[in-house]
N, C-alpha and C. Protein backbone atom coordinates (compact mmCIF):
# COMPACT_ATOMS: atom_id res chain seq x y z
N UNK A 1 0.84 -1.18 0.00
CA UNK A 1 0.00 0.00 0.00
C UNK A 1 0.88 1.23 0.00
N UNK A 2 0.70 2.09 -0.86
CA UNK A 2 1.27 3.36 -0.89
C UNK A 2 0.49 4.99 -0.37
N UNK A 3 0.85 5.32 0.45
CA UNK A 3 0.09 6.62 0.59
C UNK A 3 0.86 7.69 0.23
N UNK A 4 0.23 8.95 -0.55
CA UNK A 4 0.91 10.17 -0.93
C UNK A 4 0.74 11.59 -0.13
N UNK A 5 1.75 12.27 -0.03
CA UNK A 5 1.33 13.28 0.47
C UNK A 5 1.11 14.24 -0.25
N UNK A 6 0.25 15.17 0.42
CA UNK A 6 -0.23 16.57 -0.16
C UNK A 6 0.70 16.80 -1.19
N UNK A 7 -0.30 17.53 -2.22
CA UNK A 7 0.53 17.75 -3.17
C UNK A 7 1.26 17.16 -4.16
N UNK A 8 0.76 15.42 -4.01
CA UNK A 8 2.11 14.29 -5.07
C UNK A 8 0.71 14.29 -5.83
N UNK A 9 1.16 13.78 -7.47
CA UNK A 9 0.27 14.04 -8.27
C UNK A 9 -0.61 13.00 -8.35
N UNK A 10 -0.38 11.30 -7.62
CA UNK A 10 -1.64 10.68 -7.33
C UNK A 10 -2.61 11.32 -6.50
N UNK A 11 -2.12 12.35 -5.12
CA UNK A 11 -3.36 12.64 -4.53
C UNK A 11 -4.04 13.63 -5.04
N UNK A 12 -3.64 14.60 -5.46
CA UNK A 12 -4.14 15.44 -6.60
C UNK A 12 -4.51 15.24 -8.38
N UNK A 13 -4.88 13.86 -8.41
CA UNK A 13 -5.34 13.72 -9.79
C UNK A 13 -6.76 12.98 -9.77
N UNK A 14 -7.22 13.36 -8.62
CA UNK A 14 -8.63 12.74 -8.44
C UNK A 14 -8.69 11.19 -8.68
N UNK A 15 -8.29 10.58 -8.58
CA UNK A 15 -7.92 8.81 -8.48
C UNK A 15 -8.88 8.77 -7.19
N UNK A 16 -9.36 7.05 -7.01
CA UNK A 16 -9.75 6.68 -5.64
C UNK A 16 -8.60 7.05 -4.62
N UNK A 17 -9.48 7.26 -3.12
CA UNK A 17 -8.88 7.24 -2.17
C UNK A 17 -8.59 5.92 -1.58
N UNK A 18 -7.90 5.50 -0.68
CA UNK A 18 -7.90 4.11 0.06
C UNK A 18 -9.35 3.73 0.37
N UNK A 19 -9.97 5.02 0.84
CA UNK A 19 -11.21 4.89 1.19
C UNK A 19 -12.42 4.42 0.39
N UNK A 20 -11.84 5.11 -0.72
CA UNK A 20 -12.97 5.01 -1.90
C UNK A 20 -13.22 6.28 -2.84
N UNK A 21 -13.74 6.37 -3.75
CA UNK A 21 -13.88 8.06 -4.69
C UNK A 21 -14.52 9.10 -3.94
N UNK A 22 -14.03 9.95 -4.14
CA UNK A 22 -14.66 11.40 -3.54
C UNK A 22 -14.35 11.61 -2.21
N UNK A 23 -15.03 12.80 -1.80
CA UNK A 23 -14.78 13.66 -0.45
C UNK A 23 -15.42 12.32 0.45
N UNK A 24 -16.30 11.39 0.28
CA UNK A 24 -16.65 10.70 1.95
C UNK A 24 -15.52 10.13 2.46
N UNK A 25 -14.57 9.72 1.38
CA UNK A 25 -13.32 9.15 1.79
C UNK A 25 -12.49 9.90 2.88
N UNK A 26 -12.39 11.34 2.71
CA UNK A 26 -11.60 12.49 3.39
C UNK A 26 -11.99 12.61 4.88
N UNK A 27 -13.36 11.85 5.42
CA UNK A 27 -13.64 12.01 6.99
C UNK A 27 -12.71 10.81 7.36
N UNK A 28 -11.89 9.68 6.83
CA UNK A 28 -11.21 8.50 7.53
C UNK A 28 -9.98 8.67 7.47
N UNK A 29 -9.60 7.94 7.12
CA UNK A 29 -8.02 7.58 7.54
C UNK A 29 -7.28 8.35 6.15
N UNK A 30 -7.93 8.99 5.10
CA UNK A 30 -6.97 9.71 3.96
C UNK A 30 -7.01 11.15 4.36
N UNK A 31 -8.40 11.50 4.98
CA UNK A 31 -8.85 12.61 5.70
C UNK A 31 -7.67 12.72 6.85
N UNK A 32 -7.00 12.16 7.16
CA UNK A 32 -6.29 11.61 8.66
C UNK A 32 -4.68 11.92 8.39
N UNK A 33 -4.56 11.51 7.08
CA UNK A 33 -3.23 11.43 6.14
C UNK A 33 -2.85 13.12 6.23
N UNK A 34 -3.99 13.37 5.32
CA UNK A 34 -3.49 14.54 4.39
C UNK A 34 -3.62 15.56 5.53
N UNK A 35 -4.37 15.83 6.81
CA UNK A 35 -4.79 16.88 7.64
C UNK A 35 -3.56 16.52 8.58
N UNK A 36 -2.96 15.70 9.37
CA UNK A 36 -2.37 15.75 10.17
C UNK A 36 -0.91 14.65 9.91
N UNK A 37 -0.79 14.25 8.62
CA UNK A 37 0.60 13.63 8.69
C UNK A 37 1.60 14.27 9.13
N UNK A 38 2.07 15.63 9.22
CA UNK A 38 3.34 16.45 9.29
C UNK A 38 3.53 16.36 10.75
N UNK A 39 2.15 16.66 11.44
CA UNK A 39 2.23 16.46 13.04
C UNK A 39 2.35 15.18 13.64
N UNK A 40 2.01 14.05 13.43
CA UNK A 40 2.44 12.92 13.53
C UNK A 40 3.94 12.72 13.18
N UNK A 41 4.44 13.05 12.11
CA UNK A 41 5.86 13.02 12.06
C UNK A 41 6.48 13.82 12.84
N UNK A 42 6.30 14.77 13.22
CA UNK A 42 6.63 16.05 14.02
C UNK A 42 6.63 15.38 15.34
N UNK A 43 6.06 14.64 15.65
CA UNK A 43 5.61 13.75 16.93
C UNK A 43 7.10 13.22 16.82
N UNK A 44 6.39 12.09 16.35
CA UNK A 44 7.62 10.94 16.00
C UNK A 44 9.21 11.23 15.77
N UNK A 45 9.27 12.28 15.20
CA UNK A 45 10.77 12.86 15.17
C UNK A 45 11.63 13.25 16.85
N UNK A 46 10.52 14.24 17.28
CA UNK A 46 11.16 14.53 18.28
C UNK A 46 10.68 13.00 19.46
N UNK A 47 10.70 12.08 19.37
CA UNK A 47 11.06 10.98 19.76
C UNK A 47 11.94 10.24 19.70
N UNK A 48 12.04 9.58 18.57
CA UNK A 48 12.74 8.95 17.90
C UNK A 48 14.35 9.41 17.58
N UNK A 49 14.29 11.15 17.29
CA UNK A 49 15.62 11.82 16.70
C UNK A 49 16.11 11.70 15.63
N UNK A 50 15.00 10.87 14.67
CA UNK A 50 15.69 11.08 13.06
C UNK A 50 14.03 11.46 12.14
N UNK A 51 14.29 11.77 11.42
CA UNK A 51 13.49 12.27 9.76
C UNK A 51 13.04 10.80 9.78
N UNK A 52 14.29 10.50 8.69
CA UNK A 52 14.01 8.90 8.75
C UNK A 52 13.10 8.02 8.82
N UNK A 53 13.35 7.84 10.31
CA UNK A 53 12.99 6.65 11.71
C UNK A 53 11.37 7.10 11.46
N UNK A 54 11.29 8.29 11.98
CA UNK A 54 10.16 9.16 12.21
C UNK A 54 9.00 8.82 10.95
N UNK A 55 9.43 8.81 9.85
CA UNK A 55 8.65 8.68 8.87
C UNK A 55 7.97 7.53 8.52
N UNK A 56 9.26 6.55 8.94
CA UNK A 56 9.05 4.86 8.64
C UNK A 56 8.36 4.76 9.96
N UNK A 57 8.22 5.21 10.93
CA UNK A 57 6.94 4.79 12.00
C UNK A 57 5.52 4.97 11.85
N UNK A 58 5.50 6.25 11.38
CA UNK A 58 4.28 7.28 11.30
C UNK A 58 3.79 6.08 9.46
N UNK A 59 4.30 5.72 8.85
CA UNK A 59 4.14 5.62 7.73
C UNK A 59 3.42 3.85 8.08
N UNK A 60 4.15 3.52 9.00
CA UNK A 60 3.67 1.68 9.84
C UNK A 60 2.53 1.98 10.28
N UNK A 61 2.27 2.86 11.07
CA UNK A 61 1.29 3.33 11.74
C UNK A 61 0.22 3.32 11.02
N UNK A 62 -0.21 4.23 9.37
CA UNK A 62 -1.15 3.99 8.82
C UNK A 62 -1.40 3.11 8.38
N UNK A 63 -0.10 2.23 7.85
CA UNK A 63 -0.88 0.87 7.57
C UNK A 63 -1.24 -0.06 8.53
N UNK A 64 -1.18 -0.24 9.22
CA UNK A 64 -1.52 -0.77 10.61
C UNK A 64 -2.97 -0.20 10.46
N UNK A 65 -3.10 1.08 10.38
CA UNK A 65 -4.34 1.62 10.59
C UNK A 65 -5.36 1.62 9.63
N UNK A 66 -4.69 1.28 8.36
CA UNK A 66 -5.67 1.19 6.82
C UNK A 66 -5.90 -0.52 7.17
N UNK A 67 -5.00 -1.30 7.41
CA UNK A 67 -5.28 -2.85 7.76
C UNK A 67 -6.52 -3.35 8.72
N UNK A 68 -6.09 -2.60 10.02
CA UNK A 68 -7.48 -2.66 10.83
C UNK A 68 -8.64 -1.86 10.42
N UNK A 69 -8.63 -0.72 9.77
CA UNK A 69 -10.33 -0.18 9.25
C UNK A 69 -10.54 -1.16 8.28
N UNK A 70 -10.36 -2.22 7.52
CA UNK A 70 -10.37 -2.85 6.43
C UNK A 70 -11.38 -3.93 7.54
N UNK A 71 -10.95 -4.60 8.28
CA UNK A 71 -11.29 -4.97 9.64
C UNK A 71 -12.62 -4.87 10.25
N UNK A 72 -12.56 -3.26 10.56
CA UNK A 72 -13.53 -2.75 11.19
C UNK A 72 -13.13 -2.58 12.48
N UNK A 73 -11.47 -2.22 12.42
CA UNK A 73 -11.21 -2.11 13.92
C UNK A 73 -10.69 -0.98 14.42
N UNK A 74 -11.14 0.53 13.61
CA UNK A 74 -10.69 1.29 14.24
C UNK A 74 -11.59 2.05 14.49
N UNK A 75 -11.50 3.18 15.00
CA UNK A 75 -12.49 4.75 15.38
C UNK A 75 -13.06 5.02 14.32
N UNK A 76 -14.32 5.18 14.24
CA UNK A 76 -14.54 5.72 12.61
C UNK A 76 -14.69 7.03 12.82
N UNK A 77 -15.08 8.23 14.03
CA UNK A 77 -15.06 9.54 13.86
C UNK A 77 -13.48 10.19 13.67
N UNK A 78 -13.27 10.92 12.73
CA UNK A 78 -12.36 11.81 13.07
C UNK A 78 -11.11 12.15 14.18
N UNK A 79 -12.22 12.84 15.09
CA UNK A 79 -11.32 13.29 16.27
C UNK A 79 -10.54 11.74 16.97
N UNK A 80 -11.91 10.59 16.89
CA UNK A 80 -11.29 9.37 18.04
C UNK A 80 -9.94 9.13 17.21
N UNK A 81 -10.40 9.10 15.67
CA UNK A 81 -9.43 8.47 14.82
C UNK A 81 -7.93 9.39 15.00
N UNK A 82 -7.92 10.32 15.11
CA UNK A 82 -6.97 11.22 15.60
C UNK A 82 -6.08 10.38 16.34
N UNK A 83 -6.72 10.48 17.82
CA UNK A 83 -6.42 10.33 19.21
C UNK A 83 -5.90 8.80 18.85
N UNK A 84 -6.51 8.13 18.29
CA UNK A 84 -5.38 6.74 18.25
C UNK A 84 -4.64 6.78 17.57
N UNK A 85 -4.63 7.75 16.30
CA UNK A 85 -3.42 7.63 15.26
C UNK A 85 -2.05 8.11 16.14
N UNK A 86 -2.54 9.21 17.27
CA UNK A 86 -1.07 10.04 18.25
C UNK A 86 -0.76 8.81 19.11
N UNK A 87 -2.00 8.34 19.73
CA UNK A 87 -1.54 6.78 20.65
C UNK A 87 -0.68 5.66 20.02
N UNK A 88 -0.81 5.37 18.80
CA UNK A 88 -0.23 4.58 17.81
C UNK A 88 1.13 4.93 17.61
N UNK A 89 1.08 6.18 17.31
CA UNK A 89 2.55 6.32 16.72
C UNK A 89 3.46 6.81 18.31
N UNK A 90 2.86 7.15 19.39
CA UNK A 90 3.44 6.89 20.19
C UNK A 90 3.75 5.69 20.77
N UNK A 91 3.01 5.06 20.76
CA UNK A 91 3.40 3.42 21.02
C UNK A 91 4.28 2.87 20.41
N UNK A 92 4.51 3.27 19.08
CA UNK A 92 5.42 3.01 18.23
C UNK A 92 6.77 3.26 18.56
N UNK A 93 6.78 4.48 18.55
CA UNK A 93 8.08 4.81 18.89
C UNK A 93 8.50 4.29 20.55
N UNK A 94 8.00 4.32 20.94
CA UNK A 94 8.43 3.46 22.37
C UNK A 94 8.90 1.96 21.69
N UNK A 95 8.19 1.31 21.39
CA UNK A 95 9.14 0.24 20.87
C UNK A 95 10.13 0.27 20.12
N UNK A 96 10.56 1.24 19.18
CA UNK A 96 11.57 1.78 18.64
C UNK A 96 12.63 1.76 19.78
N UNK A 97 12.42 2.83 20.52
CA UNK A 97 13.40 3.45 21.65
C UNK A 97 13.59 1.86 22.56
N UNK A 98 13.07 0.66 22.94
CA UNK A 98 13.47 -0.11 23.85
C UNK A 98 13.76 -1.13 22.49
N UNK A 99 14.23 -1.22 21.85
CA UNK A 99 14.60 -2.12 20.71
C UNK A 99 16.04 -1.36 20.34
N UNK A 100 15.96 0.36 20.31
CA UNK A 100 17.12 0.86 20.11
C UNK A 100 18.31 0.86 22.15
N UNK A 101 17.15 0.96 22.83
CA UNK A 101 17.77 0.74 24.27
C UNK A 101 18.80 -0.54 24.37
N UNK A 102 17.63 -1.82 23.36
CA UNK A 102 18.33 -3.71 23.74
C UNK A 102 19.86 -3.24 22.67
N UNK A 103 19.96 -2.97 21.61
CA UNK A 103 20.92 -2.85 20.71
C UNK A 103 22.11 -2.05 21.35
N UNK A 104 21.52 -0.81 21.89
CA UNK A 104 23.18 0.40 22.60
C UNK A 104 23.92 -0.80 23.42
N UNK A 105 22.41 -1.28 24.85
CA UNK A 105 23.50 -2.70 25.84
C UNK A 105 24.28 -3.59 25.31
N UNK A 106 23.79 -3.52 23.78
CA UNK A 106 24.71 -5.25 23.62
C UNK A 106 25.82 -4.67 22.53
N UNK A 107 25.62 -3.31 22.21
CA UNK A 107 26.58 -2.72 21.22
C UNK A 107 27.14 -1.49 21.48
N UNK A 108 28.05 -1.01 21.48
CA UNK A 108 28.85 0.80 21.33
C UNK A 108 27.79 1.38 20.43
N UNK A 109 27.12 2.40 21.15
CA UNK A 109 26.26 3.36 20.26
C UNK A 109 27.63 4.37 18.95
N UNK A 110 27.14 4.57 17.78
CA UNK A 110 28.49 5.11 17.23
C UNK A 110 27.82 6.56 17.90
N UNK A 111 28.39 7.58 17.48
CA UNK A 111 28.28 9.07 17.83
C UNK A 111 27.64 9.90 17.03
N UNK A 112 26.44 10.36 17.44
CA UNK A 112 25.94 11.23 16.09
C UNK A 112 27.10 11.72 15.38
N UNK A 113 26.61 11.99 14.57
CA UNK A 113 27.38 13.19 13.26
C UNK A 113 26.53 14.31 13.01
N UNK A 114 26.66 15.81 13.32
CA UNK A 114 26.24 16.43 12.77
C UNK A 114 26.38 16.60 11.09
N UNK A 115 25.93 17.01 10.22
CA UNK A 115 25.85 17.67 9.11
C UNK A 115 26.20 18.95 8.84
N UNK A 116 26.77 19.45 7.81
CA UNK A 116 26.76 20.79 7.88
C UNK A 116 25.59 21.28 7.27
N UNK A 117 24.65 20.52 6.83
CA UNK A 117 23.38 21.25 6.41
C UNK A 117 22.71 21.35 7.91
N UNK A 118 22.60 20.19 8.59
CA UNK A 118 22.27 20.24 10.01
C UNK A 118 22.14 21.62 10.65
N UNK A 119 23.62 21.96 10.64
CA UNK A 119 24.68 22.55 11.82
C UNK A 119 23.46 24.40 10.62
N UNK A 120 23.64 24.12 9.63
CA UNK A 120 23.41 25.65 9.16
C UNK A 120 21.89 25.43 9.21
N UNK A 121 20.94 24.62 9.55
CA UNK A 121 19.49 24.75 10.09
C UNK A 121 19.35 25.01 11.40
N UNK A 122 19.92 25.00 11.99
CA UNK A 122 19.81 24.25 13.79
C UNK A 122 20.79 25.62 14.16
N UNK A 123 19.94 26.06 15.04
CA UNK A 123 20.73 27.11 15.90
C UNK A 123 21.41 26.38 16.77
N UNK A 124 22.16 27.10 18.13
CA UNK A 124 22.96 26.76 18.50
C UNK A 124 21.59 26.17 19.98
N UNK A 125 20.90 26.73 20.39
CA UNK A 125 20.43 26.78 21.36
C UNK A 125 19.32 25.63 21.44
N UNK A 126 19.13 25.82 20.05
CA UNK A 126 17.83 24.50 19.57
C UNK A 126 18.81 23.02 20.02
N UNK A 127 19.95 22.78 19.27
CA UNK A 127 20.96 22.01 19.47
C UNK A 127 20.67 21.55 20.70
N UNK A 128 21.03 22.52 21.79
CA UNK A 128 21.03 21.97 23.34
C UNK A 128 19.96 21.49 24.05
N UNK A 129 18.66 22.44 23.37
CA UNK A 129 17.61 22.16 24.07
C UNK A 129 16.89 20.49 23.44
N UNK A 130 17.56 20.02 22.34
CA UNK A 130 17.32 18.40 21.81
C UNK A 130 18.25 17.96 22.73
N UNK A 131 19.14 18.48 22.61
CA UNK A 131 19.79 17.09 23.68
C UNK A 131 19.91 17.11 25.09
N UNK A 132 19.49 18.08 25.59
CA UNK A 132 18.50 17.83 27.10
C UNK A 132 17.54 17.06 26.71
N UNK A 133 16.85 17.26 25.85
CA UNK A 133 15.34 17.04 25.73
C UNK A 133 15.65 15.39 26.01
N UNK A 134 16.48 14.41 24.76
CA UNK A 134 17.18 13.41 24.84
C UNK A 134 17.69 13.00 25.82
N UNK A 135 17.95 13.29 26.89
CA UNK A 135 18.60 12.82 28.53
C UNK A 135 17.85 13.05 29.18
N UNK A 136 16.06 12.81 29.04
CA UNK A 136 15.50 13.18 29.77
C UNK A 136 14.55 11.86 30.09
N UNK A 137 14.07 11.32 31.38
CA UNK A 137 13.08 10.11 31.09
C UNK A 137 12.08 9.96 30.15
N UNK A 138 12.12 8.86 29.47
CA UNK A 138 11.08 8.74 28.52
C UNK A 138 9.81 9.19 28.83
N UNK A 139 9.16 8.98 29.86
CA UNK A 139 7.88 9.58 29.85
C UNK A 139 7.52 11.17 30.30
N UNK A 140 8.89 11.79 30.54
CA UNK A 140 8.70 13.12 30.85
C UNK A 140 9.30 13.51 29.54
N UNK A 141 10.11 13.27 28.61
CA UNK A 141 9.78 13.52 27.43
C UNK A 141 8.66 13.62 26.38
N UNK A 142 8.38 12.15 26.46
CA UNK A 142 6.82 12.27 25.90
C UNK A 142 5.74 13.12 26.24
N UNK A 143 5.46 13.46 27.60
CA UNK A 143 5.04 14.60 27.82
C UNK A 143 4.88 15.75 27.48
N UNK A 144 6.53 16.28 27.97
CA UNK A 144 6.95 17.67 26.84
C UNK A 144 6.65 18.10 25.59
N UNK A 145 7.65 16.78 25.17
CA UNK A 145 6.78 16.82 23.61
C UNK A 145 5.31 17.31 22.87
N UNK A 146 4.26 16.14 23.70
CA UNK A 146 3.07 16.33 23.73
C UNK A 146 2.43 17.68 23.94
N UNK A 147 2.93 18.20 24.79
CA UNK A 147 2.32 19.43 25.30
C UNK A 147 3.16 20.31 24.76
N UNK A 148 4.11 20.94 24.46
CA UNK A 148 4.89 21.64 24.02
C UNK A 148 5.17 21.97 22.75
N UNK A 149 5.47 21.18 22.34
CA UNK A 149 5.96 20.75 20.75
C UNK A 149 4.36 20.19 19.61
N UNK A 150 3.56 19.54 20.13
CA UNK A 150 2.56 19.09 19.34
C UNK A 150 1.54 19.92 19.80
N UNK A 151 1.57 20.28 20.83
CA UNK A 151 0.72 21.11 21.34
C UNK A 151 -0.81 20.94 21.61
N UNK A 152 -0.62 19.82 22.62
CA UNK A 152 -2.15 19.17 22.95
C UNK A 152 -2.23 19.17 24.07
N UNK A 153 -3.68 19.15 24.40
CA UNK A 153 -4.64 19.76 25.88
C UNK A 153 -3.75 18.50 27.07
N UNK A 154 -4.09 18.90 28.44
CA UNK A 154 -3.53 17.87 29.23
C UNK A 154 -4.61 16.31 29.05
N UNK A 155 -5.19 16.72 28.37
CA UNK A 155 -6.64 15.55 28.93
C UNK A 155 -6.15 14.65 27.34
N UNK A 156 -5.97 15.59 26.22
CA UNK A 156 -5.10 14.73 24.90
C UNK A 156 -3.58 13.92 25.36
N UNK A 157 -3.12 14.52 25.74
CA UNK A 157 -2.15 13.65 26.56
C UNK A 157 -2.35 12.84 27.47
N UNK A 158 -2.86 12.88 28.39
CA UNK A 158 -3.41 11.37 28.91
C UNK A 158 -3.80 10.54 28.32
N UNK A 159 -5.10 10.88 27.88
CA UNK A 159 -5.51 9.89 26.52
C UNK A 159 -4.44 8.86 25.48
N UNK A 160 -3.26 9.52 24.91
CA UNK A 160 -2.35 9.51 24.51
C UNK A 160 -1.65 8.68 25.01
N UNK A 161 -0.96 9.17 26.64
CA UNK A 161 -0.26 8.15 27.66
C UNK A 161 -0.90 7.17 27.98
N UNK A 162 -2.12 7.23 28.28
CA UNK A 162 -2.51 6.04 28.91
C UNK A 162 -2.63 6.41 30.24
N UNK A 163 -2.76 7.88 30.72
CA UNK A 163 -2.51 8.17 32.47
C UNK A 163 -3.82 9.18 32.36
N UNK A 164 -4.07 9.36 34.18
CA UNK A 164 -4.72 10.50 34.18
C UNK A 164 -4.35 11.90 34.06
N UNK A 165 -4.71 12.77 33.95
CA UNK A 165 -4.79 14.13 33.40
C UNK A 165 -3.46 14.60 34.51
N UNK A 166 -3.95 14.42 35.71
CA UNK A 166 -3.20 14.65 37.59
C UNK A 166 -1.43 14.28 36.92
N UNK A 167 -1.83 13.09 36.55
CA UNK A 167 0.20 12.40 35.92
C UNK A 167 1.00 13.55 34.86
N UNK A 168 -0.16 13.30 34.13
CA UNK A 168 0.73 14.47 33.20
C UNK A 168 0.69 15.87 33.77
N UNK A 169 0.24 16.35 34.54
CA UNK A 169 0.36 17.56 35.16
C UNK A 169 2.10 17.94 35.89
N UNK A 170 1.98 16.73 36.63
CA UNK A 170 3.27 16.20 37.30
C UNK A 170 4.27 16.23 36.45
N UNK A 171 4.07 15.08 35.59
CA UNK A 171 5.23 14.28 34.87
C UNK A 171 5.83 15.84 33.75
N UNK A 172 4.92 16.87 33.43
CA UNK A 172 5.21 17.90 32.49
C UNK A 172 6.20 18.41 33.72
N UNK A 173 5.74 18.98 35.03
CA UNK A 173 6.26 19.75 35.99
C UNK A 173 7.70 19.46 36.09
N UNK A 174 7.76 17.97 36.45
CA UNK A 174 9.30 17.70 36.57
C UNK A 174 9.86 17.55 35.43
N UNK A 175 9.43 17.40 34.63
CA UNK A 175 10.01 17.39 32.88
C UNK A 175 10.44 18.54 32.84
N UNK A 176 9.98 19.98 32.82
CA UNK A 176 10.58 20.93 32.72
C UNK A 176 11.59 21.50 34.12
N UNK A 177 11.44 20.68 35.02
CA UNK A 177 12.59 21.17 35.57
C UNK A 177 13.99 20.35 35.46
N UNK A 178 13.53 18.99 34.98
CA UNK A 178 14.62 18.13 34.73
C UNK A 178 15.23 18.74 33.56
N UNK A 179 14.56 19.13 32.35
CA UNK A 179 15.04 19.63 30.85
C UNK A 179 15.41 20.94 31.10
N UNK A 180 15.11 22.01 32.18
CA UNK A 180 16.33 23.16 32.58
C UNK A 180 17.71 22.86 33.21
N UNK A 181 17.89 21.99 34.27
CA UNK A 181 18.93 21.39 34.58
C UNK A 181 19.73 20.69 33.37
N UNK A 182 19.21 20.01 32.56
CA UNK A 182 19.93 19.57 32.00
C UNK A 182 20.52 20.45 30.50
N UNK A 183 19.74 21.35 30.50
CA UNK A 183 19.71 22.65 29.30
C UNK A 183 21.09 23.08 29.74
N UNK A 184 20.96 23.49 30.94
CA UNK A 184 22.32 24.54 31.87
C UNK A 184 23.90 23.94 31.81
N UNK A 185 23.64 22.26 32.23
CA UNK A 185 24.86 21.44 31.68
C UNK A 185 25.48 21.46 30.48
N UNK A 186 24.62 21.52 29.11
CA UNK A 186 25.04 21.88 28.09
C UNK A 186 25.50 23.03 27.51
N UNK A 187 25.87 24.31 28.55
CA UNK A 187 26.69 25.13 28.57
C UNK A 187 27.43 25.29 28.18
């Protein structure tokens, strides 16, 4: 299965959707694609730490998610369909990260490499504030992220985590004081 993004000339040449012809298709999962893929990757990146990685998750994710509506096993409104596509690809990347966790124990992580295209996108400050962000517990990351960076309600983040609203209140609190401490080290 191939999905296109905005703008590639299968999705713009009026062809069927996964869904089927026309706009009813656009309330499901193509509706889902084209409105919020960038933020899902946007998710997934600042998880994960690559383009890449990020893409090939978010990209599993829909098919996972075109496989089960085929099914009849996912959200059929919109918004729910949302809320599991962010649960999904967060779930995702958690198995990423403890699959990349089993590999560092049993191997020498090599050392990033910056780029010099990198180095001339990336301020200096952005730089530090990823790699605090990166030394920070996974679930007070995910947090941050969530709320910060994707920019969703505390009650979307729970939902999301899997916690009550009270956790992520917390888990954001010490997240940002853990990710200033560790901002300041990178001095």
């Amino acid at each position: 299965m191939r999905l296109h993004h905005r703008g590639s000339p299968t999705a713009e040449s009026g062809d069927e959707t996964p869904e089927g012809p026309g706009p009813a298709g656009d309330a499901g999962l193509a509706g889902l694609f084209r409105t919020h893929h960038v933020s899902l990757v946007r998710l997934a990146v600042l998880l994960v730490g690559d383009q890449g990685t990020a893409e090939d998750v978010v990209q599993d994710v829909y098919a996972r998610l075109r496989h089960r509506e085929r099914r009849g096993g996912t959200p059929a409104e919109p918004p729910d369909l949302l809320a599991y596509a962010r649960t999904a690809v967060l779930n995702a990347c958690r198995t990423l990260l403890r699959r990349r966790a089993l590999t560092h124990r049993l191997f020498q992580p090599p050392q990033p490499v910056w780029s010099a295209e990198t180095d001339a996108l990336i301020a200096d400050d952005r730089r530090r504030v990823l790699r605090a962000l990166a030394r920070l517990p996974v679930r007070q990351r995910e947090a941050i992220v969530l709320r910060y960076y994707i920019g969703l309600s505390e009650t979307e983040i729970a939902a999301a985590m899997g916690v009550r609203p009270g956790t992520v209140k917390s888990t954001v609190s010490r997240g940002l004081a853990a990710l200033r401490a560790r901002y300041e080290e990178e001095r």
